[in-house]
Each structure stands twice: as structure tokens, then as C-alpha cells.
Protein backbone atom coordinates (compact mmCIF):
# COMPACT_ATOMS: atom_id res chain seq x y z
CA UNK A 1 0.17 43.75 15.70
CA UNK A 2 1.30 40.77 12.94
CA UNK A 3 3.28 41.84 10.31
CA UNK A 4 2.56 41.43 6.91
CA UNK A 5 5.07 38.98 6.21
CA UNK A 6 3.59 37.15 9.18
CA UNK A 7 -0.02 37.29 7.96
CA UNK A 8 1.33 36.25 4.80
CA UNK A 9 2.91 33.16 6.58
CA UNK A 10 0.10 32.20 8.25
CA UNK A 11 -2.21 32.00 5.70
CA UNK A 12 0.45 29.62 3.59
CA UNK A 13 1.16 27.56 6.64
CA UNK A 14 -2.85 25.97 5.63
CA UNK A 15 -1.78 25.43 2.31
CA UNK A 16 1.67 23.77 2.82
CA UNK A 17 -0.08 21.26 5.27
CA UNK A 18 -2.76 20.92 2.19
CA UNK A 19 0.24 19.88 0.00
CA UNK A 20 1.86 17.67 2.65
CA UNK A 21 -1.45 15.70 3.75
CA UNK A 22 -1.47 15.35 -0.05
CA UNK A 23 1.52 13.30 -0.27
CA UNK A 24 0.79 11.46 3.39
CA UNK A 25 -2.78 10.51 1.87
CA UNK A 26 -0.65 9.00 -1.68
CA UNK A 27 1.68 7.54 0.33
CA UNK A 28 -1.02 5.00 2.32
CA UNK A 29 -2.92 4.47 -0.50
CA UNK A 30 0.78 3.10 -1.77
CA UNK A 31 0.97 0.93 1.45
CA UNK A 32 -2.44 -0.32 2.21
CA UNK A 33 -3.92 -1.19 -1.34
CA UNK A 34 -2.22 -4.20 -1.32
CA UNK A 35 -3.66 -5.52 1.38
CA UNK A 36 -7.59 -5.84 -0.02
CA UNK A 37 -5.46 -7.80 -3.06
CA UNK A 38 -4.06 -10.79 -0.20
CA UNK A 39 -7.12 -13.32 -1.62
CA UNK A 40 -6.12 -12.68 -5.01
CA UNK A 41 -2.61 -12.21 -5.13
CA UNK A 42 -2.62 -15.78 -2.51
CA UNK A 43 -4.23 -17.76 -5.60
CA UNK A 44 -1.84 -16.17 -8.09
CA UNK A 45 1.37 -17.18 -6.56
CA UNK A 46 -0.35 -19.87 -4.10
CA UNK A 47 1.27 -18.67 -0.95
CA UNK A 48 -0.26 -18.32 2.44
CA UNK A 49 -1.00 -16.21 5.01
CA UNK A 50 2.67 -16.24 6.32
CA UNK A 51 4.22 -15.06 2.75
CA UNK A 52 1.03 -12.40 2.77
CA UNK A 53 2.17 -10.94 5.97
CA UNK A 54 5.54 -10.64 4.89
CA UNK A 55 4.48 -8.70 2.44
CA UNK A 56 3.45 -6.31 5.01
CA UNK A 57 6.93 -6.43 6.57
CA UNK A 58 8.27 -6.16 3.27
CA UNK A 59 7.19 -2.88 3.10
CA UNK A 60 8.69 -1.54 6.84
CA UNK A 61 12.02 -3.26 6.00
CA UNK A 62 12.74 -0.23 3.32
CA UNK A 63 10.35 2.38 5.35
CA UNK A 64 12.19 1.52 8.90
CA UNK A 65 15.94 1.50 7.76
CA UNK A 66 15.03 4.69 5.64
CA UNK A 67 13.91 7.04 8.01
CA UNK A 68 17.32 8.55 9.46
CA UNK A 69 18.85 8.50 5.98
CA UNK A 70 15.79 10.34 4.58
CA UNK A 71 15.92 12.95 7.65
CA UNK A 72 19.76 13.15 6.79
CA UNK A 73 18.97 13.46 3.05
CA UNK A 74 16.55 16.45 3.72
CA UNK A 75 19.20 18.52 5.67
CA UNK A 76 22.09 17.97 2.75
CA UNK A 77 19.14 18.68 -0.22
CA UNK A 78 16.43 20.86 1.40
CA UNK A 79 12.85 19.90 2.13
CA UNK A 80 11.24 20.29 -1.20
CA UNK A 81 13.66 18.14 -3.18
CA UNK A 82 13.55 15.30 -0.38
CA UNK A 83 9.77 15.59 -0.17
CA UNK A 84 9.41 15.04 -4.15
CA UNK A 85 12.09 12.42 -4.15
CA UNK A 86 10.30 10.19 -2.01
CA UNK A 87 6.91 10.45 -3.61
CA UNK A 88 8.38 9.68 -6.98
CA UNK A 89 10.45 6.36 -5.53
CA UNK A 90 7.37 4.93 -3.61
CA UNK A 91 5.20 5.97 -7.13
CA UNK A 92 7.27 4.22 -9.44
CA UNK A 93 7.49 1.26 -7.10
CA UNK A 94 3.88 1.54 -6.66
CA UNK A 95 3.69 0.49 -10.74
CA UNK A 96 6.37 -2.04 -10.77
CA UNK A 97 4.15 -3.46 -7.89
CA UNK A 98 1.30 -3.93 -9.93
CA UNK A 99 3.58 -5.12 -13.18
CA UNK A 100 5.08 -8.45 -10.87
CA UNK A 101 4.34 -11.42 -12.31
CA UNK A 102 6.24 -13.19 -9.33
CA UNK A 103 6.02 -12.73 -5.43
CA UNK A 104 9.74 -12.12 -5.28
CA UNK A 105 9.24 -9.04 -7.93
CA UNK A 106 6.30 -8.28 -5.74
CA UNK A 107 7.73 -8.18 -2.23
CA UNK A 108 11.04 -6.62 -3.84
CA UNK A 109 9.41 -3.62 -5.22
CA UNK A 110 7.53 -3.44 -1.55
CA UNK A 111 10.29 -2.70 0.14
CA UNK A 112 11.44 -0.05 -2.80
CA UNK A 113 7.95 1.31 -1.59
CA UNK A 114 8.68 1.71 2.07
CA UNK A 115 12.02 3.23 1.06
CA UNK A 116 9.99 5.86 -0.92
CA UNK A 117 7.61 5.96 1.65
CA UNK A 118 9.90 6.71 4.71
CA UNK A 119 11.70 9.39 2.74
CA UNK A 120 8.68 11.43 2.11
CA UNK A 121 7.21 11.00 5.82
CA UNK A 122 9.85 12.02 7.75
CA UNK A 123 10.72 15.09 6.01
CA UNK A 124 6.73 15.56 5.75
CA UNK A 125 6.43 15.55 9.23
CA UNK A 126 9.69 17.98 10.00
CA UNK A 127 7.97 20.12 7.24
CA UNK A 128 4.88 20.49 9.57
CA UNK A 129 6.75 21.16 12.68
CA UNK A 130 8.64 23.61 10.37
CA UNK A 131 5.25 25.49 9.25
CA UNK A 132 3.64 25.46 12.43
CA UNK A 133 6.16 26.20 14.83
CA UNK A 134 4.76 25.86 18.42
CA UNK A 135 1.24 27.04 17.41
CA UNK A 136 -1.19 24.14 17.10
CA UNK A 137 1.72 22.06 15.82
CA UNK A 138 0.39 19.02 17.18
CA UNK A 139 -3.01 19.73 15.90
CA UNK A 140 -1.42 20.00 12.62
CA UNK A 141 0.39 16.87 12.93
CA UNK A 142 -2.68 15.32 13.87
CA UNK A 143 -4.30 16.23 10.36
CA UNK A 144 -1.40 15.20 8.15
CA UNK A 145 0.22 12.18 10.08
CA UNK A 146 -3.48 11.14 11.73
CA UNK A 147 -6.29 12.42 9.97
CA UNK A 148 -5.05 12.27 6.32
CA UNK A 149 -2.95 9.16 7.46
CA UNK A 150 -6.32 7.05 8.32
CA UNK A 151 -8.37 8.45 5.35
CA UNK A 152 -5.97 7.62 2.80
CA UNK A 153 -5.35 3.80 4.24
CA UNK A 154 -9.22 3.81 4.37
CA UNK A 155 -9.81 4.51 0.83
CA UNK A 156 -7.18 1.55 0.18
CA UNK A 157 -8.54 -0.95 2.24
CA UNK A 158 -12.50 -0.36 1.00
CA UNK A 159 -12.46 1.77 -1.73
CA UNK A 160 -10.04 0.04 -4.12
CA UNK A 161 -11.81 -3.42 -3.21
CA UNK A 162 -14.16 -1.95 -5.83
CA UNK A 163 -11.27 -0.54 -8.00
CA UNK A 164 -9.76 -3.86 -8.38
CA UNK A 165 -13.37 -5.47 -9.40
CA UNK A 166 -13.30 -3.00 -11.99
CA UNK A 167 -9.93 -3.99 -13.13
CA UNK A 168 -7.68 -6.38 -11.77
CA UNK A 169 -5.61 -5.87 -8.47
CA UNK A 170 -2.48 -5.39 -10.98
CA UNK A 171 -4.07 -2.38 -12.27
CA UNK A 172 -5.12 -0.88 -9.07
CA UNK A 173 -1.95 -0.72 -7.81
CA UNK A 174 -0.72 0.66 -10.99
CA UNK A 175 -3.26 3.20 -10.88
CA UNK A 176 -2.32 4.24 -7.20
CA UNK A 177 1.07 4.59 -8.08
CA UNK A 178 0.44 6.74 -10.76
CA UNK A 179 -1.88 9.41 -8.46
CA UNK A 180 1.79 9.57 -6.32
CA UNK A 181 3.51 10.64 -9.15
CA UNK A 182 1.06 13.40 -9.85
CA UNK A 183 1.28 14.64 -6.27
CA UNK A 184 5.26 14.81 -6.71
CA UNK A 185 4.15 17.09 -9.84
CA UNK A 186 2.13 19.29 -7.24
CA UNK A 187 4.60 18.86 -4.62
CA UNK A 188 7.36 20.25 -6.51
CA UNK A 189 4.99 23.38 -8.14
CA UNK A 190 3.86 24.23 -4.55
CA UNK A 191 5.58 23.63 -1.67
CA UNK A 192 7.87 25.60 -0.36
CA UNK A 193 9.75 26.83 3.37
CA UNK A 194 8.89 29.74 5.33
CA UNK A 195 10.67 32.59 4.40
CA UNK A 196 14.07 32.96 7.24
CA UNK A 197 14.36 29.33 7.17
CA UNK A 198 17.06 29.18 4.36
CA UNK A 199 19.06 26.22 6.32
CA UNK A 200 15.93 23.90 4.88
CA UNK A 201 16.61 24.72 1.77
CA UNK A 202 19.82 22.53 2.15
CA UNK A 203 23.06 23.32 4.11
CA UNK A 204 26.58 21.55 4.99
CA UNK A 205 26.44 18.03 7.41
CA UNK A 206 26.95 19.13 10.69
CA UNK A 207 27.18 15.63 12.35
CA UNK A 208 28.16 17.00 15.60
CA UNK A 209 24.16 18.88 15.88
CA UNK A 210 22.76 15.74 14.67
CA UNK A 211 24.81 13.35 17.05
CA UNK A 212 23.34 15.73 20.09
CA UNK A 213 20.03 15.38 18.69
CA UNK A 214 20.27 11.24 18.14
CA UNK A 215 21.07 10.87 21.85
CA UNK A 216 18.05 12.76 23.49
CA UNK A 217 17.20 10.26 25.59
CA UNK A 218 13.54 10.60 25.46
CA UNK A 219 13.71 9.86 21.04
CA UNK A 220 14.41 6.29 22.49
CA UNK A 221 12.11 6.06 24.94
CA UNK A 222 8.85 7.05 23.07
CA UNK A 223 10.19 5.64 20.28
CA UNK A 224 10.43 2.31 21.81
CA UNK A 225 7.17 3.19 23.62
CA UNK A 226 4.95 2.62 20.37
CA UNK A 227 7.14 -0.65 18.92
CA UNK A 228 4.22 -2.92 19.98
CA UNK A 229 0.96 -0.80 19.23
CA UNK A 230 2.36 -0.04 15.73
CA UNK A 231 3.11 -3.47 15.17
CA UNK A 232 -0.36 -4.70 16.25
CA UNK A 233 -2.23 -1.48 14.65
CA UNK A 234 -0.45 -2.39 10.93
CA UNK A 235 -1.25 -6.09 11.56
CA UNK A 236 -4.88 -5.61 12.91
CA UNK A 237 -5.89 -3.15 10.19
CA UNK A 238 -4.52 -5.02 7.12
CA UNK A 239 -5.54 -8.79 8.26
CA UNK A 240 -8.93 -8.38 10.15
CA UNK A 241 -10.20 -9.00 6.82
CA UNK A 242 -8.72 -12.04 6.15
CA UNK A 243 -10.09 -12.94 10.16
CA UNK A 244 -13.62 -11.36 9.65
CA UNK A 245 -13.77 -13.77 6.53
CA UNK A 246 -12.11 -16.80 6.94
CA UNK A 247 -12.65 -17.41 11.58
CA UNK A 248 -16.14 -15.38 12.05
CA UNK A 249 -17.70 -16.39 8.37
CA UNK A 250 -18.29 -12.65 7.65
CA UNK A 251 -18.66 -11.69 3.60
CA UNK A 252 -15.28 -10.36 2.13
CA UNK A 253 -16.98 -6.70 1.50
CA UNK A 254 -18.02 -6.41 5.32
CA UNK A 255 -14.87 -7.85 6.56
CA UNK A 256 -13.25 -4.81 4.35
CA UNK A 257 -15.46 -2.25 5.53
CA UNK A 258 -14.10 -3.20 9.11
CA UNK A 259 -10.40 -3.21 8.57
CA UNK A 260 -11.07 0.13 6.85
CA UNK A 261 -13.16 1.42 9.64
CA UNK A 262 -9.93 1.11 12.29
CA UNK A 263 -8.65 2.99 9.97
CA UNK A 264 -11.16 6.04 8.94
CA UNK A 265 -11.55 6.07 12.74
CA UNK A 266 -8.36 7.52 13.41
CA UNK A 267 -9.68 10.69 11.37
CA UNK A 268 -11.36 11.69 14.91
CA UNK A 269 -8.94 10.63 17.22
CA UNK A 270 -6.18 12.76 15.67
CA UNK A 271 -8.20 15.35 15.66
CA UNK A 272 -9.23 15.36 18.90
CA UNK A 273 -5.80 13.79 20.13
CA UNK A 274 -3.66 16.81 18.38
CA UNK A 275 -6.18 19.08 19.43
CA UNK A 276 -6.19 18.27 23.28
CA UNK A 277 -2.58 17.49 23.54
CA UNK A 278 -1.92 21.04 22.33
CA UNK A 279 -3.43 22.69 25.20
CA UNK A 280 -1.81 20.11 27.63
CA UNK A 281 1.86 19.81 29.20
CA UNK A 282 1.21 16.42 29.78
CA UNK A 283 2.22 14.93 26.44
CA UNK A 284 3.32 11.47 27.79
CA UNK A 285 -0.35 10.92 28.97
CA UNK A 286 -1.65 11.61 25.34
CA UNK A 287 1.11 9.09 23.96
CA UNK A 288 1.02 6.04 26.73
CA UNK A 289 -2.66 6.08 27.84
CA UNK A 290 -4.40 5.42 24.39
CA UNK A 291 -1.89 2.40 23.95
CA UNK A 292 -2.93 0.67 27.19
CA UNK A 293 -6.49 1.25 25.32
CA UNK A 294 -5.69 -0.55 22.39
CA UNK A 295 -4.06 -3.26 24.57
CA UNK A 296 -7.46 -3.94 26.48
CA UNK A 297 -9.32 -3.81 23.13
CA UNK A 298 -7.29 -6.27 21.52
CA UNK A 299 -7.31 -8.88 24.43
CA UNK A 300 -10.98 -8.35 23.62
CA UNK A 301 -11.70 -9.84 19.96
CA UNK A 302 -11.42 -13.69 20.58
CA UNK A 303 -14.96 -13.33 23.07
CA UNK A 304 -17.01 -10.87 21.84
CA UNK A 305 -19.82 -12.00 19.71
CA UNK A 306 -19.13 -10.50 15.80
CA UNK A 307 -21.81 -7.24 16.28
CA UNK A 308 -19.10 -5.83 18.82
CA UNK A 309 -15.83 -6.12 16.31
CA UNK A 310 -17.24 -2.87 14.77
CA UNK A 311 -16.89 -0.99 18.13
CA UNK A 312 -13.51 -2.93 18.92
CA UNK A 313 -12.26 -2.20 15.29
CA UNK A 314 -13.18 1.62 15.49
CA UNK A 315 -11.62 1.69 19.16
CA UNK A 316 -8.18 0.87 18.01
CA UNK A 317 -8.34 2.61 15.00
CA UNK A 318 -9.33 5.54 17.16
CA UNK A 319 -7.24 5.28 19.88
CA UNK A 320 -4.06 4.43 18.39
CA UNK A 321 -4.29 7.60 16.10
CA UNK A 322 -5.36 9.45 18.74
CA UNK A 323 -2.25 9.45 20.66
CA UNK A 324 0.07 9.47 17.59
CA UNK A 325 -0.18 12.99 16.74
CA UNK A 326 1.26 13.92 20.27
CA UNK A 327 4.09 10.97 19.79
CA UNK A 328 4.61 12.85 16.38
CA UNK A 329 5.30 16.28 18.34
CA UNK A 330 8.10 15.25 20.66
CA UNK A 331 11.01 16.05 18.65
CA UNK A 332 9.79 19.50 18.59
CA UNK A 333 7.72 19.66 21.91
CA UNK A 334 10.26 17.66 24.47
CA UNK A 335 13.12 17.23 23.23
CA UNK A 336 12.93 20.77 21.47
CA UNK A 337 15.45 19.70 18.23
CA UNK A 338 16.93 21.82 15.52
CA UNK A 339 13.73 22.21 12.57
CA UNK A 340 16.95 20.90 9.75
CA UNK A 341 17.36 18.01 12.34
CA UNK A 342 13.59 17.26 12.93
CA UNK A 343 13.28 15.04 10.34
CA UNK A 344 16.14 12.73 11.43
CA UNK A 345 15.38 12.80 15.03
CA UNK A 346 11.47 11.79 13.93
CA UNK A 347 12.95 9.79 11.56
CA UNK A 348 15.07 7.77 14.59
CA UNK A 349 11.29 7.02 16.27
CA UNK A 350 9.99 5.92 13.42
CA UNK A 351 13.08 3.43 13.03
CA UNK A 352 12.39 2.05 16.92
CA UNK A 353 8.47 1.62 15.74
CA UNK A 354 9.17 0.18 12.63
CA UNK A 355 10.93 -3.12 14.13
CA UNK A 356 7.40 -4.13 15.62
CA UNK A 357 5.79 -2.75 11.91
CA UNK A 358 8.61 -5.49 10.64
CA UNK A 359 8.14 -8.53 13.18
CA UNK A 360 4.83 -8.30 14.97
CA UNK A 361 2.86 -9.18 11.38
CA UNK A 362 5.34 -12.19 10.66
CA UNK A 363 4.97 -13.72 14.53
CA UNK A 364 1.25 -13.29 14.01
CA UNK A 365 1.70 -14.73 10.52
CA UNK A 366 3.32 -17.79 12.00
CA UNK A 367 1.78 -17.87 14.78
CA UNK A 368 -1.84 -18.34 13.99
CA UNK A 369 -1.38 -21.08 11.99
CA UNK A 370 0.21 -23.01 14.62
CA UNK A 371 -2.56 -22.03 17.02
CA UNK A 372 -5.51 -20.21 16.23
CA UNK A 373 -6.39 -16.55 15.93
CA UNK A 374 -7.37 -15.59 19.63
CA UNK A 375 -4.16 -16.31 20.26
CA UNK A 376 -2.31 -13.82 17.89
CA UNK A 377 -5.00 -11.37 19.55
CA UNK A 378 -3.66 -12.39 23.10
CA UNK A 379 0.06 -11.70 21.72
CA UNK A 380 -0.70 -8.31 20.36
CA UNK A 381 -2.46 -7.23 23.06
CA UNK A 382 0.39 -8.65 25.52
CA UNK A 383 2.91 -6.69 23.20
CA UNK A 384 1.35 -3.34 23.04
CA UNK A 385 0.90 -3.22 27.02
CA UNK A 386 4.45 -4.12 27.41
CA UNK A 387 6.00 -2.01 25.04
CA UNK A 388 3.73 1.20 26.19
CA UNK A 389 5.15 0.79 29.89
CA UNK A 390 8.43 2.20 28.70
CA UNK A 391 6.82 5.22 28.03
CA UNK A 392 5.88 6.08 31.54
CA UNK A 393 9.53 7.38 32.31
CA UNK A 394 9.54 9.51 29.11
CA UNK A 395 9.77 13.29 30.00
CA UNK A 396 6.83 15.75 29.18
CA UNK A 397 7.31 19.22 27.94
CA UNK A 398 7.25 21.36 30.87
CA UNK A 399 9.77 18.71 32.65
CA UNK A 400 12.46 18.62 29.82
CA UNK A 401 12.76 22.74 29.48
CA UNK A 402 12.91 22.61 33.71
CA UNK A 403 15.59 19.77 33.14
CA UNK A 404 17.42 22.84 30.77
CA UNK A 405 16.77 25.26 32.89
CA UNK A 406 18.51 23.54 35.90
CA UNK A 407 21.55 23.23 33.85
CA UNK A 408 21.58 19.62 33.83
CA UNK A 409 24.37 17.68 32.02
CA UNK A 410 22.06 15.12 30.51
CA UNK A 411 21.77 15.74 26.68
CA UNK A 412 17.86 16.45 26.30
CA UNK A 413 17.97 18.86 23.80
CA UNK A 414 20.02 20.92 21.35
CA UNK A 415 20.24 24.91 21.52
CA UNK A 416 17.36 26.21 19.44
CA UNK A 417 18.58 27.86 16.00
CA UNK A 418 18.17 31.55 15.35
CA UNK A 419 16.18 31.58 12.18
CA UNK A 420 13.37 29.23 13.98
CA UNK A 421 11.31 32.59 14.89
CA UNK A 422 9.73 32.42 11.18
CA UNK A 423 5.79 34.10 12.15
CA UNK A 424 7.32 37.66 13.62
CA UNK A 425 4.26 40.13 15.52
């Protein structure tokens, strides 16, 4: 029979991944809105497309060298103050973005933003594995870092297209910064950790737990696993607009609705990816399969006829989310880390990822000038497949706790604190 206190917990579990997919939905509208701005913002400074792209790997410079320092940042100050911290940085850099008058100001204040940015996420994430603990945690994840994730860049890449008509894309970015700081408000008036879990409300640096943690192999491997799809699925969403327009002739709105459709359609596939990979020991099949999708669908674009870039669009969109929420649960799932050391360990995936985030979108930049779009297709498509082969010798579930239960020397996992039972029956 549950215990009030764990009937209590339960119910607040919902709300604290409310409060959470809160700040994940502020913090894409922060990171995508600038891309439906790339026409205007190219006239005002008059650079091209390689400048614009940077501008995209602007933004994973400060979100991929911030991830571990965040994760390290939550374990010395506790969740809640790490979680508001980062949606005021990437807020405030949100409005300084809209107040450049210069593309150096601009792309300086973008990678302020991905600092912000990768703060908040990885303690966001280690927040949900915190609240969820082993029940439908990846299901969860797959709401806050897939659903909410793909809505909020969704809004940014169609909605404030009309935002910016209203005003100018200055203001639209100012405005967008200015909803994050509101969420930090309701952050910091709501959110909270589940009651036994006092470690994540801060506690000493123990680098010795977090030095076991940092060399689980199987953090690398996945981690590595998803450099080229998350290159290709940051470069595909925020420049098919520019290649809907400008190679296939399509009007500026439609070629907007379809970078935000690979977007919205990773609402279902991390639904139905979190949801599935929950009920399956398999994890590695949830995580490498849907990239080799993407791969195929890429290698795609340059011959079908423009009807069928919806279905490729929403196919990436889709399947790239889709197998994110169960890379998003390995920390907790396989490699079975600390919850005050989740954050840093997620955080050290998101670093490996990040590099493509950073390079893939200036190659492509560079690249298609040189040569022509179906080629930077070709290359991403090339990239993800290569990248996602590393995954297939990354360990599922069920074979890292045998690994442990063998005794094996390798370091897959560190012991499993006592306060982590926080939902007693």
C-alpha cells in the first residue's frame, strides 16, 4: 500500500516535470528564434550564409563547453538554484541578442545564450531522472527533452516569423528573452526536490564519485553515437528554410512551416520513443536505429520532387526525437549514476554531441557554397550513418547490471546512493 508521503510524491513528480518542460520550452524558443531572422539579420550586417551558420555554432560553443561545469555547478549549489541560474543567463542574453547593432555583439551574446542554455538543460534533465526515478523515466524525458523540446523550437521557427512582422526581429528576440526570465520567476517559486534527496539541495565536491562516473565507458560511446545526427538535425531544422526558399523556389512562409514541422514532429516521436523504450531492455536499439533513419532520409532530399520534403522533413524531425529520449535515459538506465552526478555525466554526452552541433552547420555552411546543396545533404547523411555505428557496441540495460553482477573490473557504474529510494510503498 503507498504511503502518504509517496502519494504525495507522485502527484508532484507531474508538476515538477510541468515546471521543467517550462524552462526546456523557454530555452528553444531562446535558440531557434533566431533562425526565422537569417534573411533579415543577412541584409542588416550583409553577411552570408557561412557567418549565418556560425551563428548557429555560436550558440553550441557556450552550450557544449557548459554542460559538465553546469552538472558540476548543480551538485556544489543544488538543483533549484542551478536550474534558475541558467534560465536567467540565457534570458538576459536572449535581450542583449535582440539589442546588437553588430554581428560580433550578436554572435557574442549567442554563445552567452548556449552557456545559459546548457546550464539549465543538464540539471533539467538530472531533475527528471531525479523525479521519476526508474518509473516511466524515459517517458518523462521524452516529454521535457522531446516533446516540449520540439514544440518550443516549433513555435520559434513559425510562430515568431509572424512575431517579427509585427515588430522587428530585434524585438522578437527581446520579447523571447523576456518570457525566460519569467519562467526563472516560476522556477524559483515552484520547483523543488523530492523529499530524502537532501544531497540535491547542494553538498561538498566529491571528485573521486564524479571521476568514476566520467569514465563509464558507455557516456562516451552514446555520446559520440549522436555527434553526427545532432549536427545534421540542428543544421537541417534551422536552414531548410533558407533551402526551401532560395534551391526549390518555395515562399519564405512555407519554407518556415517545414523547418518547423521537423521540429513539431518530434512531439510524437518522443512520445512514442520514451514510451516504448520504457518497456524495453533494449535501449541501444531505441538510440542507434532511428539515426540510421535519419541517415537514409537525408541522402533523400536532393531527388525527391518538393511535395515529398514534407514527409522527409517530418521523418527526421520524428525520428531523431524519437530515439533521444532513450539516449537521454542512459546515465540513469545503463550506466546507473549517482542522481547529484546525473547532471554531469548527461552533461559529458551532451559535450560529445555538441562538437557536431558546433562543426557540422559551419562545413555545411562552407560547403554548399562551394558546391551545391545536395551535396551538404550527401555529407550529413554520410555523417549521421557513421557516427551512429559507434553506438552498436554501447551496452543496454540488462547487459551493464549483468556486467555488475559478474563482478567485473571495468568501471560501468558507480554504487547507487542510499537516499535514491525517494517514492517508498
Amino acid at each position: 500500500m503507498t504511503s502518504i508521503r509517496g502519494a504525495t510524491q507522485d502527484g508532484s513528480r507531474w508538476g515538477m516535470l510541468a515546471i521543467l518542460s517550462l524552462g526546456i520550452g523557454a530555452l528553444t524558443l531562446n535558440w531557434f528564434d533566431l533562425a526565422t531572422a537569417f534573411p533579415q539579420i543577412g541584409a542588416e550586417f550583409k553577411v552570408g550564409l557561412g557567418s549565418l551558420t556560425f551563428l548557429i555554432s555560436a550558440y553550441i560553443v557556450g552550450y557544449g563547453l557548459s554542460h559538465i561545469p553546469g552538472g558540476i555547478l548543480a551538485t556544489k549549489l543544488g538543483m533549484k538554484k542551478a536550474l534558475v541560474l541558467g534560465l536567467i543567463v540565457q534570458g538576459l542574453a536572449g535581450i542583449m541578442s535582440g539589442l546588437s547593432h553588430s554581428y560580433v555583439e550578436l554572435a557574442s551574446f549567442r554563445i552567452v545564450s548556449g552557456i545559459g542554455g546548457s546550464v539549465f538543460i543538464a540539471v533539467a534533465i538530472a531533475a527528471v531522472v531525479v523525479w521519476f526515478n526508474g518509473r516511466e523515466v524515459t517517458l518523462a524525458l521524452g516529454i521535457s527533452g522531446g516533446a516540449v523540446f520540439s514544440a518550443g523550437a516549433g513555435v520559434a521557427l513559425y510562430v515568431w516569423i509572424y512575431v517579427q512582422r509585427a515588430t522587428s526581429w530585434h524585438t522578437s528576440l527581446v520579447l523571447a528573452g523576456v518570457f525566460e526570465l519569467l519562467v526563472a520567476l516560476a522556477t524559483f517559486a515552484v520547483f523543488d526536490v523530492p523529499t530524502g534527496n537532501q544531497s540535491l539541495g547542494g553538498l561538498s565536491f566529491d571528485r573521486a564519485a564524479l571521476r568514476s562516473a566520467l569514465k563509464n565507458r558507455d557516456l562516451w560511446i552514446y555520446g559520440f553515437a549522436l555527434l553526427g545526427g545532432y549536427g545534421a538535425y540542428f543544421t537541417t531544422s534551422q536552414l531548410f528554410t533558407e533551402y526551401a526558399t532560395l534551391d526549390r523556389h518555395l515562399a519564405p512562409s512555407t519554407g518556415g512551416l517545414l523547418s518547423a514541422l521537423i521540429l513539431i514532429a518530434g512531439i510524437p516521436g518522443s512520445l512514442l520513443g520514451g514510451y516504448w523504450a520504457d518497456r524495453s531492455k533494449n535501449l541501444r536499439m531505441f538510440v542507434v536505429g532511428p539515426l540510421f533513419v535519419v541517415a537514409g532520409l537525408l541522402a533523400l532530399i536532393p531527388i525527391v520532387p518538393n511535395k515529398a520534403l514534407w514527409g522527409l522533413g517530418i521523418g527526421i524531425g520524428f525520428f531523431l526525437i524519437f530515439g533521444f529520449a532513450a539516449w537521454s535515459a542512459v546515465p540513469s538506465r545503463v550506466c546507473k549514476i549517482d542522481h547529484e552526478h546525473v547532471g554531469t555525466a548527461f552533461g559529458l554526452m551532451l559535450t560529445m554531441a555538441a562538437i557536431g552541433g558546433f562543426f557540422v552547420p559551419i562545413i555545411f555552411g562552407h560547403l554548399v557554397p562551394h558546391t551545391s546543396y545536395n551535396t551538404g545533404w550527401i555529407f550529413l547523411a554520410v555523417l549521421s550513418f557513421a557516427f551512429a555505428l559507434v553506438g552498436l557496441v554501447g551496452h543496454n540495460p540488462a547487459t551493464a547490471l549483468n556486467r555488475s553482477a559478474e563482478g567485473t573490473s571495468e568501471p560501468t557504474a558507480i554504487p547507487v546512493a542510499a537516499d535514491r529510494n525517494a517514492h517508498p510503498t
